[in-house]
Structure formats: C-alpha cells, structure tokens
C-alpha atoms as a PDB file:
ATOM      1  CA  UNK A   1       4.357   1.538  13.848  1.00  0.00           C
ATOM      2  CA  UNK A   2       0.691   1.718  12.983  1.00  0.00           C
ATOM      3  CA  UNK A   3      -0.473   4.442  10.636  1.00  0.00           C
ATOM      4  CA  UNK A   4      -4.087   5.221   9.849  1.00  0.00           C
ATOM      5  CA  UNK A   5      -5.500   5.842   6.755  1.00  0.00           C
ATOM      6  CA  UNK A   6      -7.725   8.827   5.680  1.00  0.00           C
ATOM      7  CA  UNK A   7     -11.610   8.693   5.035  1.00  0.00           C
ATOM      8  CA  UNK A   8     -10.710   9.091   1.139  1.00  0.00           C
ATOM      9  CA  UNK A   9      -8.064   6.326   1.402  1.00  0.00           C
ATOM     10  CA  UNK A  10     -10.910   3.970   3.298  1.00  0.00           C
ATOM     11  CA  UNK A  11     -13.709   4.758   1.113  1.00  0.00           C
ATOM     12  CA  UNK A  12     -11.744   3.878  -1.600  1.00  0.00           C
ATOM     13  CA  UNK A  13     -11.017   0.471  -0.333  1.00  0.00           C
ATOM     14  CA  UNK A  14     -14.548  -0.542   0.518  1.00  0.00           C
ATOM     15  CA  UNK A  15     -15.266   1.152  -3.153  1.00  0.00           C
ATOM     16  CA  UNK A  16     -12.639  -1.546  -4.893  1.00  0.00           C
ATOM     17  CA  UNK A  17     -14.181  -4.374  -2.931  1.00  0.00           C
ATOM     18  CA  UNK A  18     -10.481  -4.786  -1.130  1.00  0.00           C
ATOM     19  CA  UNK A  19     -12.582  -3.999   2.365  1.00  0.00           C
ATOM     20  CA  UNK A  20     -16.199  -4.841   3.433  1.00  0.00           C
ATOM     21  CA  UNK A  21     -18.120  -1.686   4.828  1.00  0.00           C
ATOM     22  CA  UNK A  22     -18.006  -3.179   8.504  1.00  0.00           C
ATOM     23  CA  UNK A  23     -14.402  -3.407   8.149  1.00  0.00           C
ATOM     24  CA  UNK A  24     -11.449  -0.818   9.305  1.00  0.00           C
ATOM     25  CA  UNK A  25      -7.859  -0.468   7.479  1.00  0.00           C
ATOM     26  CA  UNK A  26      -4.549   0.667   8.407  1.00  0.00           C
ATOM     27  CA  UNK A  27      -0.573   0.056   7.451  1.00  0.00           C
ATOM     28  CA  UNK A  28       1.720  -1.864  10.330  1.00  0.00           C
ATOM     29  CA  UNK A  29       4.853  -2.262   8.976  1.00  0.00           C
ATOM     30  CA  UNK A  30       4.691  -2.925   5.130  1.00  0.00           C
ATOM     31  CA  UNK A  31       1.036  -4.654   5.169  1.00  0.00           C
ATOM     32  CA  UNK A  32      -2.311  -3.506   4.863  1.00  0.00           C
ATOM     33  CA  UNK A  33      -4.281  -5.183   8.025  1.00  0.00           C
ATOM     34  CA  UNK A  34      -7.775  -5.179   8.150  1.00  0.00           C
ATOM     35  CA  UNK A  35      -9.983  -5.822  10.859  1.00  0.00           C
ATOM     36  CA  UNK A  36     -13.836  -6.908  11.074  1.00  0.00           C
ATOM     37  CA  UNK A  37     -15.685  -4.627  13.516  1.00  0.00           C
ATOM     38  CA  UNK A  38     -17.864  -6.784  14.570  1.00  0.00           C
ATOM     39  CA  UNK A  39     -16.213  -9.606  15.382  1.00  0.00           C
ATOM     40  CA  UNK A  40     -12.316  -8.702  15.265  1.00  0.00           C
ATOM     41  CA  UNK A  41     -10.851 -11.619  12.975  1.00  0.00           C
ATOM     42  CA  UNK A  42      -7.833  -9.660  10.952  1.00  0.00           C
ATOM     43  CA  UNK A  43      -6.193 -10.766   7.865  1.00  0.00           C
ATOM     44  CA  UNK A  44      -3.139  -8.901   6.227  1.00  0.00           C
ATOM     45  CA  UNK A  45      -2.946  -7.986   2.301  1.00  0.00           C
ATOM     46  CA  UNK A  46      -0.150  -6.287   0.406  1.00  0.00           C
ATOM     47  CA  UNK A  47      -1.886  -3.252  -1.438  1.00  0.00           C
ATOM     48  CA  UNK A  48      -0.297  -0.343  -3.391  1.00  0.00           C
ATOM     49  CA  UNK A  49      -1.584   2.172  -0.722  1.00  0.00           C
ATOM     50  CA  UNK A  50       0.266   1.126   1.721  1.00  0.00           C
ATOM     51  CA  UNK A  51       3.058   2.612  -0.312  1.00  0.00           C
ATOM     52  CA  UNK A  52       1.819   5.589  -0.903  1.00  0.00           C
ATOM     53  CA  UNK A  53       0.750   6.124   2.513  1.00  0.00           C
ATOM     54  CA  UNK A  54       4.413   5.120   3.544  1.00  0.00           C
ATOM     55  CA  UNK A  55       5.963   7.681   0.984  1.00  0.00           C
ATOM     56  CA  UNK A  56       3.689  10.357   2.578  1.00  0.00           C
ATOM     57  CA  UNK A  57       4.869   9.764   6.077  1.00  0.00           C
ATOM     58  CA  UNK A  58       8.817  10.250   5.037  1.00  0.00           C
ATOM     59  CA  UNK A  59       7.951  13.699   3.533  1.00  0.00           C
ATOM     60  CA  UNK A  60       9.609  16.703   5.512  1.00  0.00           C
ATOM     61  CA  UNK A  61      10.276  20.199   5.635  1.00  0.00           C
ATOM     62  CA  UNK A  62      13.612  20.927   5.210  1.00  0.00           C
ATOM     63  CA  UNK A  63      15.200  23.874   7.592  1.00  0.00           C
ATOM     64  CA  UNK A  64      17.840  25.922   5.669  1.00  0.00           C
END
C-alpha cells in the first residue's frame, strides 16, 4: 500500500538533505521511495518517518 506524506513531512526531507527539491516521497511497504520528477529514476531508503507515518495510519477510534 502506498501512503503519502504531508507537505510538513516533505519539506522536512528536502530540509535534511534526505530529498532534492525536484524530488517526491512516499512509504510502500516499510521503505521510503523517492522519485526524481523530472526524469523518474527511484531509489528506496529506510528513514525514521516512515515509522511514524506507519504508526499514524494504525491509529483508530474506538466504538464503545
């Protein structure tokens, strides 16, 4: 399943040097893949966010 990531969680990416600003993030599986814009080459990195982005997806609301 592919989950996006949020403007913050991009911005901070490109900010940490982990993604160039013509490049776009987002989690498949347990990897971070990132793909060039411009000319579509992807590589895969393991990075703490995808974690955290992970751990947000499993919260629900529980029904009582």
């Amino acid at each position: 399943m592919k989950h996006q990531l949020s403007q913050k969680q991009m911005q901070n990416l490109r900010t940490e040097g982990t993604i160039n600003p013509s490049e776009i993030a987002y989690i498949m599986g347990d990897l971070l893949l990132v793909e060039d814009i411009k000319s579509g080459e992807k590589r895969a990195l393991s990075h703490p966010i995808v974690a955290e982005v992970l751990g947000e997806n499993r919260k629900r609301i529980l029904k009582g």
